[in-house]
PDB file of N, CA and C in Angstrom:
ATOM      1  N   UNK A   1     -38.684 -67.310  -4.531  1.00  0.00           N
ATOM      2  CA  UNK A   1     -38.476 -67.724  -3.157  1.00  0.00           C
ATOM      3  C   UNK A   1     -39.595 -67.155  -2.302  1.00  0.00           C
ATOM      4  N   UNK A   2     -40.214 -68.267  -1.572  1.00  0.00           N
ATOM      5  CA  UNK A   2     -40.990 -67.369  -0.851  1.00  0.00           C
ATOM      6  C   UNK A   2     -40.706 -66.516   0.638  1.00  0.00           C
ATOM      7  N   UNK A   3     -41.468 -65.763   0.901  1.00  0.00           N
ATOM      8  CA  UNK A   3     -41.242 -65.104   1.526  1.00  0.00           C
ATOM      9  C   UNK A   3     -42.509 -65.269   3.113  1.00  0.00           C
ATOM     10  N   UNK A   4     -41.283 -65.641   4.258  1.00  0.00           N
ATOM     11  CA  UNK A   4     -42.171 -66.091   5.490  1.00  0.00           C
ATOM     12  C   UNK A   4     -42.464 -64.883   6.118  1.00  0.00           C
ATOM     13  N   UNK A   5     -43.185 -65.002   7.111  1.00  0.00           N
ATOM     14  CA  UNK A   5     -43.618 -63.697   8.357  1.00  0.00           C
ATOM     15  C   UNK A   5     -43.305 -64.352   9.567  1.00  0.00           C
ATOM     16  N   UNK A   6     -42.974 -63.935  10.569  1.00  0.00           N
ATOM     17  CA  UNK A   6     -42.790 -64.930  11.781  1.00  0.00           C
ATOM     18  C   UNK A   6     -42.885 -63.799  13.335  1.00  0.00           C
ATOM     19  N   UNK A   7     -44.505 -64.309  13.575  1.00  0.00           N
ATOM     20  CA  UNK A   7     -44.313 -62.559  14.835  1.00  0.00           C
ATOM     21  C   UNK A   7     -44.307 -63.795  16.065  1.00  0.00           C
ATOM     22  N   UNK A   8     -43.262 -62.653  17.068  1.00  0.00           N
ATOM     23  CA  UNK A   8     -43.004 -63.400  18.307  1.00  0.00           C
ATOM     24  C   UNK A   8     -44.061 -63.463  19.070  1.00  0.00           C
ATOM     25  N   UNK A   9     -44.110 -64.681  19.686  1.00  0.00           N
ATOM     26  CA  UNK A   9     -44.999 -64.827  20.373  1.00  0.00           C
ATOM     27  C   UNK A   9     -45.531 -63.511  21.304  1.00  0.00           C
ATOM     28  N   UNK A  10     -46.675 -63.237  22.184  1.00  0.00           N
ATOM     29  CA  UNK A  10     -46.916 -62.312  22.956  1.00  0.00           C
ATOM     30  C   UNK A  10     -46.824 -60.648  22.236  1.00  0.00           C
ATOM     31  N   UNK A  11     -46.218 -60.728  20.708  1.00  0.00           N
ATOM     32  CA  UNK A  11     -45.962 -59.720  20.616  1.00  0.00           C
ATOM     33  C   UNK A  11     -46.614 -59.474  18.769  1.00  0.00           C
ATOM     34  N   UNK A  12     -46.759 -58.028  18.213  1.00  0.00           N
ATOM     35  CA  UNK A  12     -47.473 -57.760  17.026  1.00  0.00           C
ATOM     36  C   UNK A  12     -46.214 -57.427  16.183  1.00  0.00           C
ATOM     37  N   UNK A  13     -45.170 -57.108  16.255  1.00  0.00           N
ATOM     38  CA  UNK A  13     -44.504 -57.244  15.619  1.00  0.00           C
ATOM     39  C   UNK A  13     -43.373 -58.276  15.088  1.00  0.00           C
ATOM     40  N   UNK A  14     -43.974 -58.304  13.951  1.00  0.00           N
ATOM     41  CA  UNK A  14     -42.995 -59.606  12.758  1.00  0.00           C
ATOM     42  C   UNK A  14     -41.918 -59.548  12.539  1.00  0.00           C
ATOM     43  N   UNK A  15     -40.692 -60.365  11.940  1.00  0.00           N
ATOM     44  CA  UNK A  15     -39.591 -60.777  11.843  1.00  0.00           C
ATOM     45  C   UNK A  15     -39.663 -60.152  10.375  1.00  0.00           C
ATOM     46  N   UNK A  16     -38.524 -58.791  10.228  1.00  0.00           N
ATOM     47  CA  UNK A  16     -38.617 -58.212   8.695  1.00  0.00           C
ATOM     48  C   UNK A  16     -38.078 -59.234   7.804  1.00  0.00           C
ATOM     49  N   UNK A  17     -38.417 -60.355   7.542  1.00  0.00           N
ATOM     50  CA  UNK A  17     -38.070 -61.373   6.632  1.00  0.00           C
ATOM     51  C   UNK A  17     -37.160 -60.839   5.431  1.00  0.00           C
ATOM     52  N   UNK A  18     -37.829 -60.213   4.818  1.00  0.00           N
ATOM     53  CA  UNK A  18     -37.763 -59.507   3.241  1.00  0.00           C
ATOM     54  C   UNK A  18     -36.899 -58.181   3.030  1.00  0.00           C
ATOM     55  N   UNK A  19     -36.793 -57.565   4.089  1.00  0.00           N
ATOM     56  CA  UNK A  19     -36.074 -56.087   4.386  1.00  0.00           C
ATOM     57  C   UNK A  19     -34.574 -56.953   4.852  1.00  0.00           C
ATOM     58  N   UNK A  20     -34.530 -57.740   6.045  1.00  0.00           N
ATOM     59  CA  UNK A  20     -33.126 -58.626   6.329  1.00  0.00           C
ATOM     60  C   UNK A  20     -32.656 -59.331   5.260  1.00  0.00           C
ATOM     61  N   UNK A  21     -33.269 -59.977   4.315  1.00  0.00           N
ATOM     62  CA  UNK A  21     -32.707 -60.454   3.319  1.00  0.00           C
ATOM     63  C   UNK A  21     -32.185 -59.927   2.457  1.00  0.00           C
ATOM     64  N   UNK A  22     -33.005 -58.700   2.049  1.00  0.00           N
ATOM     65  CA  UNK A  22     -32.518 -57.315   0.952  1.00  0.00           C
ATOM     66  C   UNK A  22     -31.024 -56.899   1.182  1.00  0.00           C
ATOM     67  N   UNK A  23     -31.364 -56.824   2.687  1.00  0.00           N
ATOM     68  CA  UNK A  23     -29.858 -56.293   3.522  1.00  0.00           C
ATOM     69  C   UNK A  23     -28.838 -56.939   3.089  1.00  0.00           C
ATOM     70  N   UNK A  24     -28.951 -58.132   3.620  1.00  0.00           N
ATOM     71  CA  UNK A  24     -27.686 -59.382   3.714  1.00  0.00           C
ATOM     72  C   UNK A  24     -27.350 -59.361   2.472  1.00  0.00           C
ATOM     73  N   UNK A  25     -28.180 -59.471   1.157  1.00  0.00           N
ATOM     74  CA  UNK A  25     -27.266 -59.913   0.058  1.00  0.00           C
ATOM     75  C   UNK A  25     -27.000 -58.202  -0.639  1.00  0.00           C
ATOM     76  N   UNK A  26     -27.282 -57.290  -0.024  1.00  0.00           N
ATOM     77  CA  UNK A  26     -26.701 -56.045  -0.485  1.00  0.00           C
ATOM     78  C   UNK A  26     -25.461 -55.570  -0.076  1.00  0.00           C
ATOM     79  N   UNK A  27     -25.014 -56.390   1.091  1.00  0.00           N
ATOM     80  CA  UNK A  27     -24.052 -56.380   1.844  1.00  0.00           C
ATOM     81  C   UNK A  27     -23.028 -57.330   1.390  1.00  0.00           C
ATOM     82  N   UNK A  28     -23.136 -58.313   1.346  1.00  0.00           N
ATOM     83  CA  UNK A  28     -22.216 -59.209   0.522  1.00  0.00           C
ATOM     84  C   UNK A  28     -21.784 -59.025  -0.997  1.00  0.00           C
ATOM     85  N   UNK A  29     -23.240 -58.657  -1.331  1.00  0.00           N
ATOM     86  CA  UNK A  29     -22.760 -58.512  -2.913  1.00  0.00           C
ATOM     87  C   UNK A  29     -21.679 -57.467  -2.530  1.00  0.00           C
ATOM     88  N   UNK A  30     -21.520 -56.414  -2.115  1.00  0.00           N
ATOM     89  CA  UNK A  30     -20.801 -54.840  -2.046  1.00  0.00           C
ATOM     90  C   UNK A  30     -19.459 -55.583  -1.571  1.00  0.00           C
ATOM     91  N   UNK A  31     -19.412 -56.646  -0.699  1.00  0.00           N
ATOM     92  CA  UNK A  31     -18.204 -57.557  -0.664  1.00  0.00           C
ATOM     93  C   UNK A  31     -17.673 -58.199  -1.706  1.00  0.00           C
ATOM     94  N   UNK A  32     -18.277 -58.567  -2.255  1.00  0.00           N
ATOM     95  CA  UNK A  32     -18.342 -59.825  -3.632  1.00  0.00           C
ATOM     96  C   UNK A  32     -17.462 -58.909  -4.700  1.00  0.00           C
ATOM     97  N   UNK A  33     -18.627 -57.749  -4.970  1.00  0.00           N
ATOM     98  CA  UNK A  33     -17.781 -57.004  -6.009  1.00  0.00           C
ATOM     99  C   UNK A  33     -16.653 -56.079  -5.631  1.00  0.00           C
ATOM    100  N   UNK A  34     -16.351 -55.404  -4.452  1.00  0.00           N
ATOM    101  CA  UNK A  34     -14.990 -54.843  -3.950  1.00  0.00           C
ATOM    102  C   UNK A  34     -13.758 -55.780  -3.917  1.00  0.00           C
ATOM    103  N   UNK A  35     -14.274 -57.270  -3.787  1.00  0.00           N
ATOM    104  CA  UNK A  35     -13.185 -58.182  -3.562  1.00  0.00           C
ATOM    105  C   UNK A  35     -12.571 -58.665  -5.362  1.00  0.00           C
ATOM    106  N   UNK A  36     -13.875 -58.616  -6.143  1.00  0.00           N
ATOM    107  CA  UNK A  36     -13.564 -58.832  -7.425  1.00  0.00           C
ATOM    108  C   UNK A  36     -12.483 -57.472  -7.848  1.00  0.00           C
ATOM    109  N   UNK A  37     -13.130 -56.517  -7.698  1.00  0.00           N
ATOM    110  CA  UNK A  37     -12.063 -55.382  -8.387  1.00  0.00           C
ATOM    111  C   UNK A  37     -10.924 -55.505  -7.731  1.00  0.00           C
ATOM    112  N   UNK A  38     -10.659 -55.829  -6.245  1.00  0.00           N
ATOM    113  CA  UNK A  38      -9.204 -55.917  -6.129  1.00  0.00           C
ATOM    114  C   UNK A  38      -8.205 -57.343  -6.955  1.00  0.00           C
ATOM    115  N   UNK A  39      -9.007 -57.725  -6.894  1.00  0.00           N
ATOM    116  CA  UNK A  39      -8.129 -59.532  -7.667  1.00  0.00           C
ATOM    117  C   UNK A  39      -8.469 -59.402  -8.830  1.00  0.00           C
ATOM    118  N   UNK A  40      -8.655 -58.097  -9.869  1.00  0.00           N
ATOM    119  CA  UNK A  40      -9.030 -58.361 -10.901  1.00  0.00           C
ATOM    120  C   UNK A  40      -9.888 -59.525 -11.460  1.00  0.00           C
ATOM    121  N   UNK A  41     -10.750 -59.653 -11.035  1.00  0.00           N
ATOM    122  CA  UNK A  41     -11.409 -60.721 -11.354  1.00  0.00           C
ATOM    123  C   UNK A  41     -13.192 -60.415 -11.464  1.00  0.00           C
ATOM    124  N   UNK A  42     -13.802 -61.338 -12.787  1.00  0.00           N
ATOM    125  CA  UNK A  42     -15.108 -60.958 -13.245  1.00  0.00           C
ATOM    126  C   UNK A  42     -16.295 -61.154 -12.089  1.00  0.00           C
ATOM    127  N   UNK A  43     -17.134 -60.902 -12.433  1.00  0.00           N
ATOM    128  CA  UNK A  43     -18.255 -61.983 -11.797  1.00  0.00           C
ATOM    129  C   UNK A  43     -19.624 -61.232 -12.121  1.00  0.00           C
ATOM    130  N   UNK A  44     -20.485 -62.426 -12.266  1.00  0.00           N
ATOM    131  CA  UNK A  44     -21.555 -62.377 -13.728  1.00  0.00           C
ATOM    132  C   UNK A  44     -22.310 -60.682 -13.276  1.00  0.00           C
ATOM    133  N   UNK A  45     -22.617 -59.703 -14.404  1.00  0.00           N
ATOM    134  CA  UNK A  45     -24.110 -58.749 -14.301  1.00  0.00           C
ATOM    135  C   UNK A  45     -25.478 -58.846 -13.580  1.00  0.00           C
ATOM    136  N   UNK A  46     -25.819 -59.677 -14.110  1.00  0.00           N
ATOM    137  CA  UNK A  46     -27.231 -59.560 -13.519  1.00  0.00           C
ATOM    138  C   UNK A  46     -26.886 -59.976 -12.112  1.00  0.00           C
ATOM    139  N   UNK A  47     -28.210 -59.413 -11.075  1.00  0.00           N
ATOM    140  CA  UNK A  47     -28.403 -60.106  -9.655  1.00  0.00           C
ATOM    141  C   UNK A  47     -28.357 -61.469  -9.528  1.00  0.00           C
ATOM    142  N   UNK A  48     -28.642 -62.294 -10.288  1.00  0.00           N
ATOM    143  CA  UNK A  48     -29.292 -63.671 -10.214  1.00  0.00           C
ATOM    144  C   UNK A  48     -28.004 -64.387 -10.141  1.00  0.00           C
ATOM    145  N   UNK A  49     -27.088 -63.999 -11.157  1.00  0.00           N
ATOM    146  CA  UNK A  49     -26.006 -64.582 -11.562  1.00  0.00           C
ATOM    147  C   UNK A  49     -24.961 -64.171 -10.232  1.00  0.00           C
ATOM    148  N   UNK A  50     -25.003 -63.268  -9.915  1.00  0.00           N
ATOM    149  CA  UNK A  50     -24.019 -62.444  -9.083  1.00  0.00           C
ATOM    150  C   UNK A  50     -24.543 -63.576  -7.918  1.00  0.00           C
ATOM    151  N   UNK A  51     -25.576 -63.151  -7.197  1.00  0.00           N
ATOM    152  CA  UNK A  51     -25.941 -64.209  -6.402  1.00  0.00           C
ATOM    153  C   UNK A  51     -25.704 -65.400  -5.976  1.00  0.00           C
ATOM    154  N   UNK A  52     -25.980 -66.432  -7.163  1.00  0.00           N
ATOM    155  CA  UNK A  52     -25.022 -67.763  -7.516  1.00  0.00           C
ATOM    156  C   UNK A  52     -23.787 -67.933  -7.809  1.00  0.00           C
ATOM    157  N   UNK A  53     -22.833 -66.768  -7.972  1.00  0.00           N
ATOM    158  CA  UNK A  53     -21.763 -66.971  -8.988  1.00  0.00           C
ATOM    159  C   UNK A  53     -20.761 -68.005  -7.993  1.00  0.00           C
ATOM    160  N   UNK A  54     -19.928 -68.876  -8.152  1.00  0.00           N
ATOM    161  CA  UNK A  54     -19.178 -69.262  -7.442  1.00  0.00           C
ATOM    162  C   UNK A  54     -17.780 -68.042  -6.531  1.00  0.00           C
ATOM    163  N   UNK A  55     -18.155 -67.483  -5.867  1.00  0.00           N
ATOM    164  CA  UNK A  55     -17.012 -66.381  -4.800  1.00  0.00           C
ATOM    165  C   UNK A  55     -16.514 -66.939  -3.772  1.00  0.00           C
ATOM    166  N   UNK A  56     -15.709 -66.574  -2.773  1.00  0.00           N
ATOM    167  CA  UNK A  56     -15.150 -67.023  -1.538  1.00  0.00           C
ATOM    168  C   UNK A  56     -15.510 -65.847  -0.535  1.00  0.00           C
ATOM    169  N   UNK A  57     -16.672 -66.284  -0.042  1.00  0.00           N
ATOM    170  CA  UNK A  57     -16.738 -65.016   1.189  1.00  0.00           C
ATOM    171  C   UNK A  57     -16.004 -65.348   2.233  1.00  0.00           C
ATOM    172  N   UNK A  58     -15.513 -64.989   2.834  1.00  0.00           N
ATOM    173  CA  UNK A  58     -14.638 -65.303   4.273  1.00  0.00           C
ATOM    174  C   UNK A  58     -15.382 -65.203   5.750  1.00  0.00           C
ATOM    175  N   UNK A  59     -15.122 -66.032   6.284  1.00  0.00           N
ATOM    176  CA  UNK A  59     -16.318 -65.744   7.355  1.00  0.00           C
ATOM    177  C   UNK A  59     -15.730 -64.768   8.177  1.00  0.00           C
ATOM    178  N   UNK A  60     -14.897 -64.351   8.853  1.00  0.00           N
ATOM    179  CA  UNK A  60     -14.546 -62.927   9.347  1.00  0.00           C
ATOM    180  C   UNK A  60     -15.324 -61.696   8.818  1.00  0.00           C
ATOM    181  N   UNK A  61     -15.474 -61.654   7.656  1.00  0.00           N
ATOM    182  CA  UNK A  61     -15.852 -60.487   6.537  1.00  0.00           C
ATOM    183  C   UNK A  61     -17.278 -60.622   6.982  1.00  0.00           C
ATOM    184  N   UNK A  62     -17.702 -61.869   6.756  1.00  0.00           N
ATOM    185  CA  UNK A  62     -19.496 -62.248   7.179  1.00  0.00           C
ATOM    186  C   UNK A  62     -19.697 -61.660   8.284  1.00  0.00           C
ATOM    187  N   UNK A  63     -18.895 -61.975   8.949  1.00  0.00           N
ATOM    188  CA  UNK A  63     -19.475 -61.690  10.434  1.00  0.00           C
ATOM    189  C   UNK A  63     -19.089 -59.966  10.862  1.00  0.00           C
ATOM    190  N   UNK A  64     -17.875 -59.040   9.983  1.00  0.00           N
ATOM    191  CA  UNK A  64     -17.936 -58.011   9.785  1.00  0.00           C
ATOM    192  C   UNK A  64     -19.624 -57.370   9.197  1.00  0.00           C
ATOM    193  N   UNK A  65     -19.751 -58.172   8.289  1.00  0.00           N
ATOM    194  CA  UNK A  65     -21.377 -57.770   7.328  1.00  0.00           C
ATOM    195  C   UNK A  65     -22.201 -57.834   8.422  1.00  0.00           C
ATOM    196  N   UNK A  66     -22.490 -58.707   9.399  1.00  0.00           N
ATOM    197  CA  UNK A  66     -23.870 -58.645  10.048  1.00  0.00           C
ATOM    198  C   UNK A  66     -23.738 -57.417  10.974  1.00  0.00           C
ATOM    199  N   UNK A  67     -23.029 -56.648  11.034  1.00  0.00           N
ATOM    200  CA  UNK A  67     -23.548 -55.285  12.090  1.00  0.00           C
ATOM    201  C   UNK A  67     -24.479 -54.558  11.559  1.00  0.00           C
ATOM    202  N   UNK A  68     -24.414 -54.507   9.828  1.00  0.00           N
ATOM    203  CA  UNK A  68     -25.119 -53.780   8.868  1.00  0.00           C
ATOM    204  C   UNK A  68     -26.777 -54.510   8.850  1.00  0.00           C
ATOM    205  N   UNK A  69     -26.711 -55.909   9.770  1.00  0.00           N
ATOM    206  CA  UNK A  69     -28.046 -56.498   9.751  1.00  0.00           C
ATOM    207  C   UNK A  69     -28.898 -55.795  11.486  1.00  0.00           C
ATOM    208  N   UNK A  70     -27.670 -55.449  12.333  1.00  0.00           N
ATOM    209  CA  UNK A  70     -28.337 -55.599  13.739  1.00  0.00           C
ATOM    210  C   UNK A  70     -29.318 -54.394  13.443  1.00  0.00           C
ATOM    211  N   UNK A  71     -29.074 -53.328  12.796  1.00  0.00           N
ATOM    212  CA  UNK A  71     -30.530 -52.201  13.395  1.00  0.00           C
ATOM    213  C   UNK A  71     -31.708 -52.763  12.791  1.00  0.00           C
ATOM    214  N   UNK A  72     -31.834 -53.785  11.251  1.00  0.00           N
ATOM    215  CA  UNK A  72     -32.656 -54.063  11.134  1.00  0.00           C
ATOM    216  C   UNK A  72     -33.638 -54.854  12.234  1.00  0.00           C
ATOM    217  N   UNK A  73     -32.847 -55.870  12.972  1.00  0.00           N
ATOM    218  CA  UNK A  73     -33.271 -56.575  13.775  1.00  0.00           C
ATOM    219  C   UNK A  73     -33.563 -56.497  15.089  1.00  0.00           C
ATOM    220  N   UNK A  74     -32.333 -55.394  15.832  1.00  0.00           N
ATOM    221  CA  UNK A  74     -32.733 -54.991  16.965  1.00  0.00           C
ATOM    222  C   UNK A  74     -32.276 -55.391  17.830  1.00  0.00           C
ATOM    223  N   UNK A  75     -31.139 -56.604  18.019  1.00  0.00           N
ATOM    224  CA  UNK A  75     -30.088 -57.070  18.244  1.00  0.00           C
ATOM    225  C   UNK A  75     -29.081 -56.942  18.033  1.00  0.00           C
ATOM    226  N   UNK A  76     -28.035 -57.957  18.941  1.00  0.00           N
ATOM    227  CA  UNK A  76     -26.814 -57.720  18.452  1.00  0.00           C
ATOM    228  C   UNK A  76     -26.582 -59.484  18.176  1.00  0.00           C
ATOM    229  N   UNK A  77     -26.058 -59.729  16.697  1.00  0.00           N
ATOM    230  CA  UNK A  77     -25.985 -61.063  16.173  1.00  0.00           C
ATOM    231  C   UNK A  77     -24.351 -61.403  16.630  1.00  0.00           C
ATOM    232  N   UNK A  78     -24.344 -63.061  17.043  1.00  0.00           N
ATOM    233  CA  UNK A  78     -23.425 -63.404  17.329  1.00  0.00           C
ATOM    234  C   UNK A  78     -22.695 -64.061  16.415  1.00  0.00           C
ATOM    235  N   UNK A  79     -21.326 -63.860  16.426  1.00  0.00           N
ATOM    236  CA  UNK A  79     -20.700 -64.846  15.169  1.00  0.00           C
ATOM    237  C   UNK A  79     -20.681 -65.832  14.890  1.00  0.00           C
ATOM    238  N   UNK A  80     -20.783 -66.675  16.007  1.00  0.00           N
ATOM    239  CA  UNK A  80     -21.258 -67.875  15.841  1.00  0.00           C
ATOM    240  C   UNK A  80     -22.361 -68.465  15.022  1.00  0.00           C
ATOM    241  N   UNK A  81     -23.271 -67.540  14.213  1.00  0.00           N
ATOM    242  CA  UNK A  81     -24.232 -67.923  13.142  1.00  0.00           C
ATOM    243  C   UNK A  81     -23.567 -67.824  12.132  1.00  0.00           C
ATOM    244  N   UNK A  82     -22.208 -67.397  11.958  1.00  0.00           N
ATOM    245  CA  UNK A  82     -21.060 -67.581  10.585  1.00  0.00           C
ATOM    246  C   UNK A  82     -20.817 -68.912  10.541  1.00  0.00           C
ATOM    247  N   UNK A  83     -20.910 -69.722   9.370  1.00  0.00           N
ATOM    248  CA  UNK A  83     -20.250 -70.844   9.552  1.00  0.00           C
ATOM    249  C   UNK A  83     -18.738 -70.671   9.011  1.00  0.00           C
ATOM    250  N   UNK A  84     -18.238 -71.179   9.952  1.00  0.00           N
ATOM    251  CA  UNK A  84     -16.589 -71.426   9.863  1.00  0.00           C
ATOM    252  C   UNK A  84     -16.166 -71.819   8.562  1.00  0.00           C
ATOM    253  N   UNK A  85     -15.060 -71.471   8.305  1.00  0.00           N
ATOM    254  CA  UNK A  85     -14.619 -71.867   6.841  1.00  0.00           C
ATOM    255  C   UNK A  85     -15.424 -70.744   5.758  1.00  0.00           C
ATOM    256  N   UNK A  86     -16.387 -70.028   6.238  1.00  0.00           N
ATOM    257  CA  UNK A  86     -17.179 -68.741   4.763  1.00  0.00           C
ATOM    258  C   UNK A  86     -17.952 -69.760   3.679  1.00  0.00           C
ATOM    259  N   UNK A  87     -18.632 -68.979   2.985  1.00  0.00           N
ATOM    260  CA  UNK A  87     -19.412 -69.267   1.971  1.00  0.00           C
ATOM    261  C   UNK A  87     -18.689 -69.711   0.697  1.00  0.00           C
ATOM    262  N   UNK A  88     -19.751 -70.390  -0.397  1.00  0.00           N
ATOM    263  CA  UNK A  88     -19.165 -70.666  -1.471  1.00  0.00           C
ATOM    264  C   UNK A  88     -20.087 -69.482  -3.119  1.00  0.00           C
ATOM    265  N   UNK A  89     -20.944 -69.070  -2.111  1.00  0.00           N
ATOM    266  CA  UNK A  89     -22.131 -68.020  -3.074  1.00  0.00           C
ATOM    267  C   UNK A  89     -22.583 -66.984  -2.354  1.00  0.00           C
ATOM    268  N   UNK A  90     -23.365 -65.751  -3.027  1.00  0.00           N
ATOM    269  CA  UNK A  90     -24.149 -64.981  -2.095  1.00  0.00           C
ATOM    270  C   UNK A  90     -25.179 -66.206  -1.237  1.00  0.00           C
ATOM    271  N   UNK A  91     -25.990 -66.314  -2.562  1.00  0.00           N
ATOM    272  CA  UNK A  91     -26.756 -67.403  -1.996  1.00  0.00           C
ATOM    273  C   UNK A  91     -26.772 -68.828  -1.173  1.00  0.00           C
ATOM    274  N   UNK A  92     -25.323 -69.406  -0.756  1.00  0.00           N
ATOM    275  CA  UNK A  92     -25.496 -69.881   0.261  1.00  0.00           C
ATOM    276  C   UNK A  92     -25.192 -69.734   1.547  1.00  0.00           C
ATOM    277  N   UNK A  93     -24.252 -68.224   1.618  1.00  0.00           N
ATOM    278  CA  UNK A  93     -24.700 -67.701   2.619  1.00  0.00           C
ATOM    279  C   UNK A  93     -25.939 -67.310   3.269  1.00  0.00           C
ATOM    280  N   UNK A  94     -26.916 -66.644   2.631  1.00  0.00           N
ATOM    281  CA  UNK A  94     -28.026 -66.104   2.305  1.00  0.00           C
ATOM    282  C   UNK A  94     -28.950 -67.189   3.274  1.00  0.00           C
ATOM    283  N   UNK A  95     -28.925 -68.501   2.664  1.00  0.00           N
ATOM    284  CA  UNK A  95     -29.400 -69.858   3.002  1.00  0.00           C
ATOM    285  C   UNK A  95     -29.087 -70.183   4.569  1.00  0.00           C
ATOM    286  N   UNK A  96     -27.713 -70.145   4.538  1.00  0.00           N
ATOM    287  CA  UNK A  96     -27.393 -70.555   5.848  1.00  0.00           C
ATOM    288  C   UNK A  96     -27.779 -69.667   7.149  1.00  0.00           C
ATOM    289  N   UNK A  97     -27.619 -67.934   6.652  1.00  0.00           N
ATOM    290  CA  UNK A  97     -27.671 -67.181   7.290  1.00  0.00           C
ATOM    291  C   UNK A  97     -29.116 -66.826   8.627  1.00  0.00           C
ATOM    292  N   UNK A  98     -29.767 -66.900   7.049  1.00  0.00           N
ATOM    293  CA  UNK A  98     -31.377 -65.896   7.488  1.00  0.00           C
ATOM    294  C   UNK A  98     -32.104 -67.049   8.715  1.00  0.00           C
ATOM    295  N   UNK A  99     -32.100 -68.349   8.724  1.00  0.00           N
ATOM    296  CA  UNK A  99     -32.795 -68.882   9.042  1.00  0.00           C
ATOM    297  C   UNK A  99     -31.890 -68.974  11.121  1.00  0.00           C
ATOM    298  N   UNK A 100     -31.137 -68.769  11.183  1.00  0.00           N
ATOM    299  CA  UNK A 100     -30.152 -68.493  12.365  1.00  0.00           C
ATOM    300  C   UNK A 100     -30.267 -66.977  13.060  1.00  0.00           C
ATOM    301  N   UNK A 101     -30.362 -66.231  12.001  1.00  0.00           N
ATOM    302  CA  UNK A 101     -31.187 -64.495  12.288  1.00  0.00           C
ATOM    303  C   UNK A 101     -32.209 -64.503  12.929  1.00  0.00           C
ATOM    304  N   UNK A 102     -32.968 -65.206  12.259  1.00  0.00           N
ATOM    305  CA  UNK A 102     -34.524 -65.219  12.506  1.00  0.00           C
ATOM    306  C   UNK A 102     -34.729 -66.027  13.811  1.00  0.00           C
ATOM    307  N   UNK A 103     -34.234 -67.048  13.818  1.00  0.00           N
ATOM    308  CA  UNK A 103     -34.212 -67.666  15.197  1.00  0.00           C
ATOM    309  C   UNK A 103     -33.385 -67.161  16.686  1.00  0.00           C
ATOM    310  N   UNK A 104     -32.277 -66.459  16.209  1.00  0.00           N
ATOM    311  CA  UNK A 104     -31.685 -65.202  17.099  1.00  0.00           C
ATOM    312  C   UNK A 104     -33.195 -64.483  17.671  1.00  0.00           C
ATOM    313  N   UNK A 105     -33.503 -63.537  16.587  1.00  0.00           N
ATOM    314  CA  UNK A 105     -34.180 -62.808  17.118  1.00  0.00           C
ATOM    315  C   UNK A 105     -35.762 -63.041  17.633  1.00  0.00           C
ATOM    316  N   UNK A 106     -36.343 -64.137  17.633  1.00  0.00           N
ATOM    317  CA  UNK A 106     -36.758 -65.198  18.002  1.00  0.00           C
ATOM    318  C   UNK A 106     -36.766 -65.622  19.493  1.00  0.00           C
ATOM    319  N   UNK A 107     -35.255 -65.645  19.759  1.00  0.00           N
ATOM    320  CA  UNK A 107     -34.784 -66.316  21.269  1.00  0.00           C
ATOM    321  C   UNK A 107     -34.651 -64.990  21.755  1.00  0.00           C
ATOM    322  N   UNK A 108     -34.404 -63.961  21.361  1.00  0.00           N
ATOM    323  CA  UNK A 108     -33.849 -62.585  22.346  1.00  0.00           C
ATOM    324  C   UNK A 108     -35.642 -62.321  22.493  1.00  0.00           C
ATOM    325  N   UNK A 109     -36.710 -62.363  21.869  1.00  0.00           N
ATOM    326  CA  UNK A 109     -37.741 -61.926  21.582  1.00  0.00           C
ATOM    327  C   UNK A 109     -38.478 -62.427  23.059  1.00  0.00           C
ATOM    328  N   UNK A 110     -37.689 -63.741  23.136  1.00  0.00           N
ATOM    329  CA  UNK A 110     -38.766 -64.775  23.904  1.00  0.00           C
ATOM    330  C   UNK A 110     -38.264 -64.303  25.940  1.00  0.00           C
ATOM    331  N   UNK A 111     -37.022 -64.104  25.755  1.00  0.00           N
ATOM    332  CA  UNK A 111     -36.550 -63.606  26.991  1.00  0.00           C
ATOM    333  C   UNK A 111     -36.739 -62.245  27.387  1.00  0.00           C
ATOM    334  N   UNK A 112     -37.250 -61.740  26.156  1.00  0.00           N
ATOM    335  CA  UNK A 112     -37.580 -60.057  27.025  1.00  0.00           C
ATOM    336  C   UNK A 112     -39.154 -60.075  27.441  1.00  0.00           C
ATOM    337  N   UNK A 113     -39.984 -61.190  26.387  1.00  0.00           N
ATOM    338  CA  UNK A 113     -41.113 -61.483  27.514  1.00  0.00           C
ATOM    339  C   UNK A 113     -41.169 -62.025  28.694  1.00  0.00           C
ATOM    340  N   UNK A 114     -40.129 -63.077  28.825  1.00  0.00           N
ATOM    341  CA  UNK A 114     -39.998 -63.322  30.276  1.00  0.00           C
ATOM    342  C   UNK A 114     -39.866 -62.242  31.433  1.00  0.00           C
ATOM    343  N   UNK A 115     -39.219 -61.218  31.295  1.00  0.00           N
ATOM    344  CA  UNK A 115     -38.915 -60.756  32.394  1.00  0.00           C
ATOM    345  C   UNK A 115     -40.303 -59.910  33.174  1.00  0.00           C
TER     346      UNK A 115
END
């Protein structure tokens, strides 16, 4: 997957692309697998697999997870970048997530140059 850079306008510092992403699915996974040990239930070893595995994240829980994203970012993320109804993978949360982050912090970026 590649990996973007995105610096706000007027300003030298970049959007931690790669550090927020690390986050998010370190955070879910730690969901993924706490939720497996309580329901007795497997879900694959490796990262890759874990990642893809078919899980039920809940979007409440998601939107619990992103506080663990705001110091990266420097904001405070609104829930409304959860989509309703939760995920069906790490990874399509992951998908849905980052690109709504990034544009968050993006729009907060663009109004503190305004003032």
């Amino acid at each position: 997957m590649a990996v973007d850079t995105v610096v706000k306008p007027g300003s030298t510092k970049a959007f931690p692309t790669a550090d927020v992403e690390a986050k998010l699915r370190e955070l879910l996974l730690e969901d993924v697998v706490a939720d497996a040990e309580l329901k007795g239930t497997k879900i694959p070893t490796g990262k890759a697999g874990q990642f893809a595995a078919a899980v039920q994240l809940d979007s409440l829980r998601v939107v619990d997870l992103l506080c663990g994203i705001e110091s990266l970012v420097g904001i405070e993320l609104q829930d409304s970048l959860v989509k309703a109804g939760g995920y069906k993978s790490i990874n399509e949360a992951v998908g849905h997530l980052m690109p709504r982050i990034e544009s968050a912090w993006q729009k907060h970026g663009n109004k503190g140059d305004q003032k």
